[in-house]
PDB file of N, CA and C in Angstrom:
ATOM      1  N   UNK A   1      15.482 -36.436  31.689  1.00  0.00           N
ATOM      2  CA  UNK A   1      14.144 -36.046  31.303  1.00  0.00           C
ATOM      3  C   UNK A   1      14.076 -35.968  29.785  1.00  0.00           C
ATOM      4  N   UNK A   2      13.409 -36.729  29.262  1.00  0.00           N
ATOM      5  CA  UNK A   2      13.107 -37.000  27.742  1.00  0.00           C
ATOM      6  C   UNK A   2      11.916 -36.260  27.179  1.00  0.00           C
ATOM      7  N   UNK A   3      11.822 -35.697  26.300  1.00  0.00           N
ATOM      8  CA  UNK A   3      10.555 -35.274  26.078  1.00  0.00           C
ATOM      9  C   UNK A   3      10.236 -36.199  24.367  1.00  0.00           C
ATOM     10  N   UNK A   4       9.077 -36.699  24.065  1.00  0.00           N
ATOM     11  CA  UNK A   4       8.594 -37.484  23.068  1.00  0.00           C
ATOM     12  C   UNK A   4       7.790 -36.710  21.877  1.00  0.00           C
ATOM     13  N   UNK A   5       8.320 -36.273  20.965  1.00  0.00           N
ATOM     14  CA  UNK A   5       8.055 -34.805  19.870  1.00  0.00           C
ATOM     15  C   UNK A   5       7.706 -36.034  18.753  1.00  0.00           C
ATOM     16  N   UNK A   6       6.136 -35.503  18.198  1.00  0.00           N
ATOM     17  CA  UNK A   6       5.957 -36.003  16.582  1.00  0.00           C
ATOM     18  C   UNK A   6       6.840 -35.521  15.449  1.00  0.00           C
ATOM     19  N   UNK A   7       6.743 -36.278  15.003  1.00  0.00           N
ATOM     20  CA  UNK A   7       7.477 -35.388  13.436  1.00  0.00           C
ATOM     21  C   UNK A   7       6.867 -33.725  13.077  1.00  0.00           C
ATOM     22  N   UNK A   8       5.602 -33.738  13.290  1.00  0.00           N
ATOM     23  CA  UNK A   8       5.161 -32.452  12.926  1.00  0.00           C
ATOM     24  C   UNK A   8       5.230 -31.830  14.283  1.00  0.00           C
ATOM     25  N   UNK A   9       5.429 -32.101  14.580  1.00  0.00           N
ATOM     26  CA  UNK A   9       5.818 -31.309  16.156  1.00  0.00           C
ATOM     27  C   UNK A   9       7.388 -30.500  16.051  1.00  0.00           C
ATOM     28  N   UNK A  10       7.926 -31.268  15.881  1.00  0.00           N
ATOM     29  CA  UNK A  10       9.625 -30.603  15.701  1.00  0.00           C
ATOM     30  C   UNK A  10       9.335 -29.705  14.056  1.00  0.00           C
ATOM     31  N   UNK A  11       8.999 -30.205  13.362  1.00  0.00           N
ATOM     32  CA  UNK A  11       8.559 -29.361  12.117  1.00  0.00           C
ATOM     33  C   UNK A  11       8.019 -27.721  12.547  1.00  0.00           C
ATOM     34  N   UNK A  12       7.290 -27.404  12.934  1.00  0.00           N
ATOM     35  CA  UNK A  12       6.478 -26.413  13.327  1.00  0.00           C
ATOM     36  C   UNK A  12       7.450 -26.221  14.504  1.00  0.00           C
ATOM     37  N   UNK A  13       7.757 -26.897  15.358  1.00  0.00           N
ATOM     38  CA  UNK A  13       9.217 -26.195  16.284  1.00  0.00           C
ATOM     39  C   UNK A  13       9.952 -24.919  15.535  1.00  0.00           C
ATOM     40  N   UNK A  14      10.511 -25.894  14.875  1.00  0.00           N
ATOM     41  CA  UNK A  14      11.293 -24.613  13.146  1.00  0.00           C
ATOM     42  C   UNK A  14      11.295 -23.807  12.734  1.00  0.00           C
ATOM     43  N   UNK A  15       9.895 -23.761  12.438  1.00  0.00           N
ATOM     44  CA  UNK A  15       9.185 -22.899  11.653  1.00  0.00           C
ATOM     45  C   UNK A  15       8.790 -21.932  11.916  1.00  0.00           C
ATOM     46  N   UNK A  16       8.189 -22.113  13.576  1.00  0.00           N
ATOM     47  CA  UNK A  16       7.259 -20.407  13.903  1.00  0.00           C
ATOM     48  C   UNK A  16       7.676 -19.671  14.208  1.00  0.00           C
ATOM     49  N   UNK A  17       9.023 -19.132  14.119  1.00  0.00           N
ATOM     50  CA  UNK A  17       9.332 -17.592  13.898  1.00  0.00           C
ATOM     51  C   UNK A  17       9.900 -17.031  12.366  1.00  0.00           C
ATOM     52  N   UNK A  18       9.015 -17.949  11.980  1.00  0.00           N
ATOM     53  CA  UNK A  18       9.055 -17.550  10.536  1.00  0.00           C
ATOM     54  C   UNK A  18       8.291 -16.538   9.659  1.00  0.00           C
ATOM     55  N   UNK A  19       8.370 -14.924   9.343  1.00  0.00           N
ATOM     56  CA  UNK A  19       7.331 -14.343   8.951  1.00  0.00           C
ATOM     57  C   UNK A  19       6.261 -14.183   7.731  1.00  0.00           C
ATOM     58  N   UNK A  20       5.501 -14.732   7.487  1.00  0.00           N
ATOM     59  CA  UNK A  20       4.739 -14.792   6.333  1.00  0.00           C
ATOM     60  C   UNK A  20       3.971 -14.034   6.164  1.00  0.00           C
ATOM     61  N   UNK A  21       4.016 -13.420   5.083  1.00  0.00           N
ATOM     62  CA  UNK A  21       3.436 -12.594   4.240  1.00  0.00           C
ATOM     63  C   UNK A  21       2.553 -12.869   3.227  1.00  0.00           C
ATOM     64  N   UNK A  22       1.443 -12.008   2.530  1.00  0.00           N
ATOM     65  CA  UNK A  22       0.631 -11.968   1.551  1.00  0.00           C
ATOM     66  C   UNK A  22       1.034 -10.998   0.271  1.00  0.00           C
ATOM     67  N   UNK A  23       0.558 -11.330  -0.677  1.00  0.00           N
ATOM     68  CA  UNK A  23       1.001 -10.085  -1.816  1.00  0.00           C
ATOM     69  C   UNK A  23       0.725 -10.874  -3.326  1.00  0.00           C
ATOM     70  N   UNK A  24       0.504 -10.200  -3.875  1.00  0.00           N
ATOM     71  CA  UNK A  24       0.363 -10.484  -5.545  1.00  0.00           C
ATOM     72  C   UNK A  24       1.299 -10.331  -6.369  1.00  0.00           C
ATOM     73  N   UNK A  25       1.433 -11.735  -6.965  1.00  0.00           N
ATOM     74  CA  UNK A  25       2.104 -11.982  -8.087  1.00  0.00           C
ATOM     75  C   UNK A  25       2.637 -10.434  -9.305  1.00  0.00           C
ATOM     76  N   UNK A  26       4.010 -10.079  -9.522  1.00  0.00           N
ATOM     77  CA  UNK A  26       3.859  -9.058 -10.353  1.00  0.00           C
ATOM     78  C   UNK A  26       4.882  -9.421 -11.816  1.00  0.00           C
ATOM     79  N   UNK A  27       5.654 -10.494 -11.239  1.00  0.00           N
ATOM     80  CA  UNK A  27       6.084 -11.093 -12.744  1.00  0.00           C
ATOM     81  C   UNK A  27       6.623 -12.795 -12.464  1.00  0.00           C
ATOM     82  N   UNK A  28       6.654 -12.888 -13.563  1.00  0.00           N
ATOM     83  CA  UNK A  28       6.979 -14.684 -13.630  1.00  0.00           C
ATOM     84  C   UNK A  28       7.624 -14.771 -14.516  1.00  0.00           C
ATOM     85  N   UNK A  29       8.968 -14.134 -15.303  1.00  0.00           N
ATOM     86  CA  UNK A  29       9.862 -14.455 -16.066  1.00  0.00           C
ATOM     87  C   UNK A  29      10.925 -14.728 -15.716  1.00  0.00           C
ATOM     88  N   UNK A  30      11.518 -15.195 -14.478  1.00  0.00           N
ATOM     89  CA  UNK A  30      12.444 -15.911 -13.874  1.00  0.00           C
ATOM     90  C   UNK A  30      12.060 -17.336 -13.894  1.00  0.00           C
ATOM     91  N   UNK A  31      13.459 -17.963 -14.076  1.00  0.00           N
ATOM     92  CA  UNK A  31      13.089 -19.371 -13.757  1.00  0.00           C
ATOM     93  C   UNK A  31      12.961 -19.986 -12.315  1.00  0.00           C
ATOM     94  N   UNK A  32      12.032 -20.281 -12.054  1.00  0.00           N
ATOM     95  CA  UNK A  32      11.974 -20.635 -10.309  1.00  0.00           C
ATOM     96  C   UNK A  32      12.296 -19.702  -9.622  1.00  0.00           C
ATOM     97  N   UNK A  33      11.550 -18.654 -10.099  1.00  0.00           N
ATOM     98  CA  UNK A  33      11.414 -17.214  -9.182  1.00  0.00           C
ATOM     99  C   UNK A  33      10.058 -16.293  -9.860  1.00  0.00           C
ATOM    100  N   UNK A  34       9.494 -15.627  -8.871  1.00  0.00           N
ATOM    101  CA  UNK A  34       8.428 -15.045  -9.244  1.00  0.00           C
ATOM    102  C   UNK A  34       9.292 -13.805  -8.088  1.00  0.00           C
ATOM    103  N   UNK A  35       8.520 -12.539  -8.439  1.00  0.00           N
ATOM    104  CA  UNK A  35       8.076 -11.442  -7.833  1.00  0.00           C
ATOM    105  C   UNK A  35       6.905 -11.134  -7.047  1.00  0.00           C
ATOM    106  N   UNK A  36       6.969 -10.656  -5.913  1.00  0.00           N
ATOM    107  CA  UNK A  36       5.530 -10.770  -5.077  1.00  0.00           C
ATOM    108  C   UNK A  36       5.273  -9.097  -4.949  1.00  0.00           C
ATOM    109  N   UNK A  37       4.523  -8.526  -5.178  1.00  0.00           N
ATOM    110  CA  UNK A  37       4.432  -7.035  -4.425  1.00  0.00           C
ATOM    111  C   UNK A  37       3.191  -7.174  -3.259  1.00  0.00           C
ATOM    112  N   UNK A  38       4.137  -6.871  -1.992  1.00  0.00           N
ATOM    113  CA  UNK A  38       3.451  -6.564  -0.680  1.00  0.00           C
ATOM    114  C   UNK A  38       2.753  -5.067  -0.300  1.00  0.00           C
ATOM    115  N   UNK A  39       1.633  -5.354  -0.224  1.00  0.00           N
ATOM    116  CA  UNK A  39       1.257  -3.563  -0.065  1.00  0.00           C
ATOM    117  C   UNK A  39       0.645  -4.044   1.671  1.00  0.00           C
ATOM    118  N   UNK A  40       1.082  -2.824   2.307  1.00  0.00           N
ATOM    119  CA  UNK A  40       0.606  -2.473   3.691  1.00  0.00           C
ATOM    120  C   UNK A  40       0.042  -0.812   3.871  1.00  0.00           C
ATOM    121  N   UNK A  41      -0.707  -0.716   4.824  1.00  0.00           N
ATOM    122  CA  UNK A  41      -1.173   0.497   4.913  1.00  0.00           C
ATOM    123  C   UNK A  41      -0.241   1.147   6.155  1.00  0.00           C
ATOM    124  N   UNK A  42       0.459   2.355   5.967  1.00  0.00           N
ATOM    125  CA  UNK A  42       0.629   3.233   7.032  1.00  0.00           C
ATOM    126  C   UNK A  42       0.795   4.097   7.112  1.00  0.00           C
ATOM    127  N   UNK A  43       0.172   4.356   8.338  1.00  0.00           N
ATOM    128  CA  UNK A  43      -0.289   6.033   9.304  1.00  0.00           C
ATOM    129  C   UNK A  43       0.964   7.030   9.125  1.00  0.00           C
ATOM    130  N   UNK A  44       0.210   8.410   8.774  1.00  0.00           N
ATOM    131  CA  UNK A  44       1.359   9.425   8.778  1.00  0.00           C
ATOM    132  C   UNK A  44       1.565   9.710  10.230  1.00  0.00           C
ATOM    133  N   UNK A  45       2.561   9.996  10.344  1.00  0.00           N
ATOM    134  CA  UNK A  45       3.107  10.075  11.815  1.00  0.00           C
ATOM    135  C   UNK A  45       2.429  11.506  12.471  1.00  0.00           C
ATOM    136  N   UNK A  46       2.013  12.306  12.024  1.00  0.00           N
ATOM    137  CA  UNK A  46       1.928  13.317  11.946  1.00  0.00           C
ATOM    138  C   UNK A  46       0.013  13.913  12.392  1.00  0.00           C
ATOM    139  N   UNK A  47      -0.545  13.449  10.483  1.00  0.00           N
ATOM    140  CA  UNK A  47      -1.676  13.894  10.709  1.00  0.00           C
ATOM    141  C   UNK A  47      -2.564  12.217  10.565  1.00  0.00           C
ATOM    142  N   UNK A  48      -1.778  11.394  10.709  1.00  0.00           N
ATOM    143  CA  UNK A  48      -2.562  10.190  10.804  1.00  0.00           C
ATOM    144  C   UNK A  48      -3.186   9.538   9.773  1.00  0.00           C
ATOM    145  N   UNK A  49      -3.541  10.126   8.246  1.00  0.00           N
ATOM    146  CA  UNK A  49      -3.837   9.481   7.420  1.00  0.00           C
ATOM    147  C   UNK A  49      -3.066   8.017   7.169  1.00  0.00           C
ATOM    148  N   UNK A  50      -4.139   7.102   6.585  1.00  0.00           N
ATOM    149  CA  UNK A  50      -3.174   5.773   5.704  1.00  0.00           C
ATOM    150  C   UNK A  50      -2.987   5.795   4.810  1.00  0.00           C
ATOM    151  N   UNK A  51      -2.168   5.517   3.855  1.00  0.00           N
ATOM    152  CA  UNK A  51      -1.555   5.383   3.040  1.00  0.00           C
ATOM    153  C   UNK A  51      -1.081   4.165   2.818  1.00  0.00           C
ATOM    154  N   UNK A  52      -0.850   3.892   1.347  1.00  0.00           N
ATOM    155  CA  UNK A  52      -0.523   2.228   1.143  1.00  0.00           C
ATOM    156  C   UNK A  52       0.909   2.174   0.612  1.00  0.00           C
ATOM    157  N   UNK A  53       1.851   1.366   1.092  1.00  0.00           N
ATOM    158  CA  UNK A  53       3.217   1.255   0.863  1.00  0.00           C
ATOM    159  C   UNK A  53       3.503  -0.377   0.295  1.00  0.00           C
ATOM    160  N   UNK A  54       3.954  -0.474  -0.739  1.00  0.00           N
ATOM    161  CA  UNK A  54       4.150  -1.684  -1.313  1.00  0.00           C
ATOM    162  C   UNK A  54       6.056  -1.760  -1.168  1.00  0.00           C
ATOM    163  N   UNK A  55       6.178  -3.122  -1.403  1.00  0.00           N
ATOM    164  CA  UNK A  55       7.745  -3.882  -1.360  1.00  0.00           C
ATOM    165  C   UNK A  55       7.344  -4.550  -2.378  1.00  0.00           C
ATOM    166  N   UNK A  56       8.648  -5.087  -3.209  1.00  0.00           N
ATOM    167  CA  UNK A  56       8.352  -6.394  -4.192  1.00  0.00           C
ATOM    168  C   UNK A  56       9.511  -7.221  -3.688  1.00  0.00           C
ATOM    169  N   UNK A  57       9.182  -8.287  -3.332  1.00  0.00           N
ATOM    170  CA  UNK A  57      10.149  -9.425  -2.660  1.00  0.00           C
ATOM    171  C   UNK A  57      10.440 -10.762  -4.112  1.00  0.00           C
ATOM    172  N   UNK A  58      11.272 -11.183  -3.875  1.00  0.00           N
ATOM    173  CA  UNK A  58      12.219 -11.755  -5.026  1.00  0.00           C
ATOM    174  C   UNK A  58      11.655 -13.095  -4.189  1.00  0.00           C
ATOM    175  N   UNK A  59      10.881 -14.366  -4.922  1.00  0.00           N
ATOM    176  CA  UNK A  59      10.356 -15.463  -4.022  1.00  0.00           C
ATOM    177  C   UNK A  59      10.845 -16.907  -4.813  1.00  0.00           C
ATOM    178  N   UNK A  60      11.075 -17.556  -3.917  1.00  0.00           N
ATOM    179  CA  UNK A  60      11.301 -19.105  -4.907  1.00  0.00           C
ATOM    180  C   UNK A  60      10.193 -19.857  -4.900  1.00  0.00           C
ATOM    181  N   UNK A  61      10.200 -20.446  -6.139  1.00  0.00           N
ATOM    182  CA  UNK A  61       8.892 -21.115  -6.793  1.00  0.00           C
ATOM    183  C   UNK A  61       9.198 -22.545  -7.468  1.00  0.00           C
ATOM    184  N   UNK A  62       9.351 -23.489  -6.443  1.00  0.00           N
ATOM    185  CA  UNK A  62      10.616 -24.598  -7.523  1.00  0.00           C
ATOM    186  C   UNK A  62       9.391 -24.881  -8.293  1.00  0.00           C
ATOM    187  N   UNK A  63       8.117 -25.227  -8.385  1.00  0.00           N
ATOM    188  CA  UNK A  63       7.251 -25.994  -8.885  1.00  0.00           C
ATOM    189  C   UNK A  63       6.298 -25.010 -10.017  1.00  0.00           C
ATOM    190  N   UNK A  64       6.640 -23.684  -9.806  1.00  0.00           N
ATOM    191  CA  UNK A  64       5.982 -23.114 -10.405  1.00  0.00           C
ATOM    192  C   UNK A  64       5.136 -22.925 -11.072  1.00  0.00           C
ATOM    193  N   UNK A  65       4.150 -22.722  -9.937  1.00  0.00           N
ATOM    194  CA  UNK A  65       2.939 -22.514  -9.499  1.00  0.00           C
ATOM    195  C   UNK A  65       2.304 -21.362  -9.426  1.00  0.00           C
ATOM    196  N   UNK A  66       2.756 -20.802  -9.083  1.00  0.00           N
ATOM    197  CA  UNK A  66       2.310 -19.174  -8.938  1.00  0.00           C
ATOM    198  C   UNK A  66       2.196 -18.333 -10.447  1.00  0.00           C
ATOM    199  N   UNK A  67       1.109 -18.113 -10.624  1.00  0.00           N
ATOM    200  CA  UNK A  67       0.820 -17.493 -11.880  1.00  0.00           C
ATOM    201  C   UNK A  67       0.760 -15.826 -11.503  1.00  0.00           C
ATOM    202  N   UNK A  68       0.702 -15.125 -12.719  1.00  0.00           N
ATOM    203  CA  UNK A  68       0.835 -13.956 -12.658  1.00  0.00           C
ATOM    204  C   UNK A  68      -0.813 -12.969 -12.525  1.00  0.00           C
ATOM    205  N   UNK A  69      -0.794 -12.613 -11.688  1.00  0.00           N
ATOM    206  CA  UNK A  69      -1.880 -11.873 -10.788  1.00  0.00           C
ATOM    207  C   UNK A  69      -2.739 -12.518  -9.719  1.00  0.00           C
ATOM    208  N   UNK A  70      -1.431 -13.593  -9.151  1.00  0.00           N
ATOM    209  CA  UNK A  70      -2.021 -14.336  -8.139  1.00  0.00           C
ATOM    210  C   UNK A  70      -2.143 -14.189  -6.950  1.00  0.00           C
ATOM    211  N   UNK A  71      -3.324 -14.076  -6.003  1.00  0.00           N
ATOM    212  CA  UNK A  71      -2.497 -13.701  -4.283  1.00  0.00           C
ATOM    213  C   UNK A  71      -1.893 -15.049  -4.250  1.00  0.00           C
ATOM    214  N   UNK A  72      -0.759 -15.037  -3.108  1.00  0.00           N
ATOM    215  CA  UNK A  72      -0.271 -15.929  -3.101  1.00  0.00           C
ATOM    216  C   UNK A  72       0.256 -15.573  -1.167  1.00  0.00           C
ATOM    217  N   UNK A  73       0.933 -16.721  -0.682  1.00  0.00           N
ATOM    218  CA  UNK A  73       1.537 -16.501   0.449  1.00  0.00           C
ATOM    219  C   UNK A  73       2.953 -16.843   0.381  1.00  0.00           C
ATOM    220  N   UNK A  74       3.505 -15.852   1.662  1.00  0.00           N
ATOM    221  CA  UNK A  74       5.638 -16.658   1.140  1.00  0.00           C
ATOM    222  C   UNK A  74       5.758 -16.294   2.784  1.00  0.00           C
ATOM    223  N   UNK A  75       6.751 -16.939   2.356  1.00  0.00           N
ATOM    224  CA  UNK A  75       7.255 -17.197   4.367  1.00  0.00           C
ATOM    225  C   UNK A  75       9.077 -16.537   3.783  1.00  0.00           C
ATOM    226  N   UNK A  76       9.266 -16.704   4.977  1.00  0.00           N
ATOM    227  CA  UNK A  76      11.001 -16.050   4.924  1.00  0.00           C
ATOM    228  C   UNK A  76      11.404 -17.286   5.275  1.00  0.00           C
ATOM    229  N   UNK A  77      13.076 -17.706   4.804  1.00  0.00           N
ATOM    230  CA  UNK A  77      13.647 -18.727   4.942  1.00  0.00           C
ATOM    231  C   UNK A  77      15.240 -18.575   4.406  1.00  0.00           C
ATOM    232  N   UNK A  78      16.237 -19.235   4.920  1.00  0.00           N
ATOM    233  CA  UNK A  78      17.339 -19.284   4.209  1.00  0.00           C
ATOM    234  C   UNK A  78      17.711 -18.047   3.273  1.00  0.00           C
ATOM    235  N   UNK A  79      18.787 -17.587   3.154  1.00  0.00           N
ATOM    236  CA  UNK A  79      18.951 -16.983   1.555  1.00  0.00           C
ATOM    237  C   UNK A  79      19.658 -17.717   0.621  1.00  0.00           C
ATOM    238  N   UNK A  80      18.945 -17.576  -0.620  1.00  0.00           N
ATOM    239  CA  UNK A  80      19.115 -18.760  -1.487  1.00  0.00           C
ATOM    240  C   UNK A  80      19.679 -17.881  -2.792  1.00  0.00           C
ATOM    241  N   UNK A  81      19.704 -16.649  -2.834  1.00  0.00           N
ATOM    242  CA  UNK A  81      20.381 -16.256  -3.821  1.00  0.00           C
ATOM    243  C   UNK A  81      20.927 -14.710  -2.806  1.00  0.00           C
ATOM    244  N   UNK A  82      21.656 -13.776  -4.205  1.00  0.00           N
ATOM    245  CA  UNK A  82      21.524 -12.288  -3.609  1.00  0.00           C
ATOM    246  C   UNK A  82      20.240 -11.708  -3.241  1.00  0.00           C
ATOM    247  N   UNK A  83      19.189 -11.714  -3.871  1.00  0.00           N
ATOM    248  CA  UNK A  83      18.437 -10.966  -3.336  1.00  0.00           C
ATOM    249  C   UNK A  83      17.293 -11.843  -2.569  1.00  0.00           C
ATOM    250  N   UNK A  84      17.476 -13.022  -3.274  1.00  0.00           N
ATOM    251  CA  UNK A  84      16.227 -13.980  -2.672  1.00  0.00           C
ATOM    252  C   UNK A  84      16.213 -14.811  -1.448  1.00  0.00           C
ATOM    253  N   UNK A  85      15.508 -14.515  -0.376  1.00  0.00           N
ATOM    254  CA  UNK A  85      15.666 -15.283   0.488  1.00  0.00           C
ATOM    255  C   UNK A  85      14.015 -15.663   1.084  1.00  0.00           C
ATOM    256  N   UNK A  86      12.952 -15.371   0.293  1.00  0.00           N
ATOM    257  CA  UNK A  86      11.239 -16.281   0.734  1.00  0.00           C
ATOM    258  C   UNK A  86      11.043 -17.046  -0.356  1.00  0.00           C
ATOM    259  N   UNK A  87      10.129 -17.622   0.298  1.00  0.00           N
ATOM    260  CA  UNK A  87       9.886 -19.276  -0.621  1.00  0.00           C
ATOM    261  C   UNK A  87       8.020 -18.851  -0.578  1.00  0.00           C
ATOM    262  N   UNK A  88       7.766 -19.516  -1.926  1.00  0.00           N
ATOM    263  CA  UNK A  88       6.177 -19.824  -2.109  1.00  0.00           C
ATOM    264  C   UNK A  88       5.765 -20.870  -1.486  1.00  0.00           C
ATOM    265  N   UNK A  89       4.443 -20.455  -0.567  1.00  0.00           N
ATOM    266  CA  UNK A  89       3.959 -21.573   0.338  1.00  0.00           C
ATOM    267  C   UNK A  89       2.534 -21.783  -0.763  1.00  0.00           C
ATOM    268  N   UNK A  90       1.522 -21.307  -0.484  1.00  0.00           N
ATOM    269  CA  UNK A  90       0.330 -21.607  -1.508  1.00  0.00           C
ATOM    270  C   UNK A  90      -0.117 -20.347  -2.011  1.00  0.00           C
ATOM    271  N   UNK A  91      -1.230 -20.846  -2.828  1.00  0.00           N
ATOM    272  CA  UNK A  91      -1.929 -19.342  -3.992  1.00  0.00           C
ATOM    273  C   UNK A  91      -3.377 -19.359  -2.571  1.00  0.00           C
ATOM    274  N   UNK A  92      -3.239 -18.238  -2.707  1.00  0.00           N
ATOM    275  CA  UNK A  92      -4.763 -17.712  -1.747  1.00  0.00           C
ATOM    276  C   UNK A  92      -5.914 -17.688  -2.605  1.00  0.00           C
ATOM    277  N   UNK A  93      -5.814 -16.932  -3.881  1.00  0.00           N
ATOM    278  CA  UNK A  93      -6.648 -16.540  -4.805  1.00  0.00           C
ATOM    279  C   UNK A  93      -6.348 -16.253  -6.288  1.00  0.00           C
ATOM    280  N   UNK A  94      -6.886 -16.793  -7.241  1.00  0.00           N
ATOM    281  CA  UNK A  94      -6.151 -17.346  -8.365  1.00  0.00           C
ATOM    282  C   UNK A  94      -7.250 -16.376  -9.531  1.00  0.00           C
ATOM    283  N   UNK A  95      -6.589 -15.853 -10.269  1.00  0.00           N
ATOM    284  CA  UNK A  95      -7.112 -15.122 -11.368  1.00  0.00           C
ATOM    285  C   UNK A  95      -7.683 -15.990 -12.435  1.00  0.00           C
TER     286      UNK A  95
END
């Protein structure tokens, strides 16, 4: 039993448990690396307020593209250095 897969078919096979994220640009003085800070909102366990909790993720940028105060999107992939292991997919919204 053979099954007959496009190229973008096995591509996206790959890919979709891949988690992507949103977040803004917070520096660009690496070479082929930018900084992303992720902010999410969450509930106190307690009395339930939200609250906003940010990460800054270490992202690769071979083409560098991503300017500084950019939304942008990054997916997780490989680790490609110590701390870096998401890659820049596109800018959402550009300053």
């Amino acid at each position: 039993m053979t099954t007959n897969l496009t190229e973008n078919q096995k591509i996206e096979s790959k890919t979709k448990n891949r988690r992507k994220l949103e977040g803004v640009v917070v520096s660009t003085k690496m070479m082929k690396t930018v900084v992303v800070r992720v902010d999410r909102s969450v509930a106190h366990p307690k009395y339930g307020k939200y609250s906003i909790t940010s990460k800054k993720y270490k992202v690769h940028d071979e083409a560098g593209k991503a300017k500084l105060g950019d939304m942008v999107e990054i997916e997780e992939t490989r680790p490609l250095s110590k701390e870096k292991c998401w890659r820049y997919i596109r800018t959402i919204k550009s300053i």
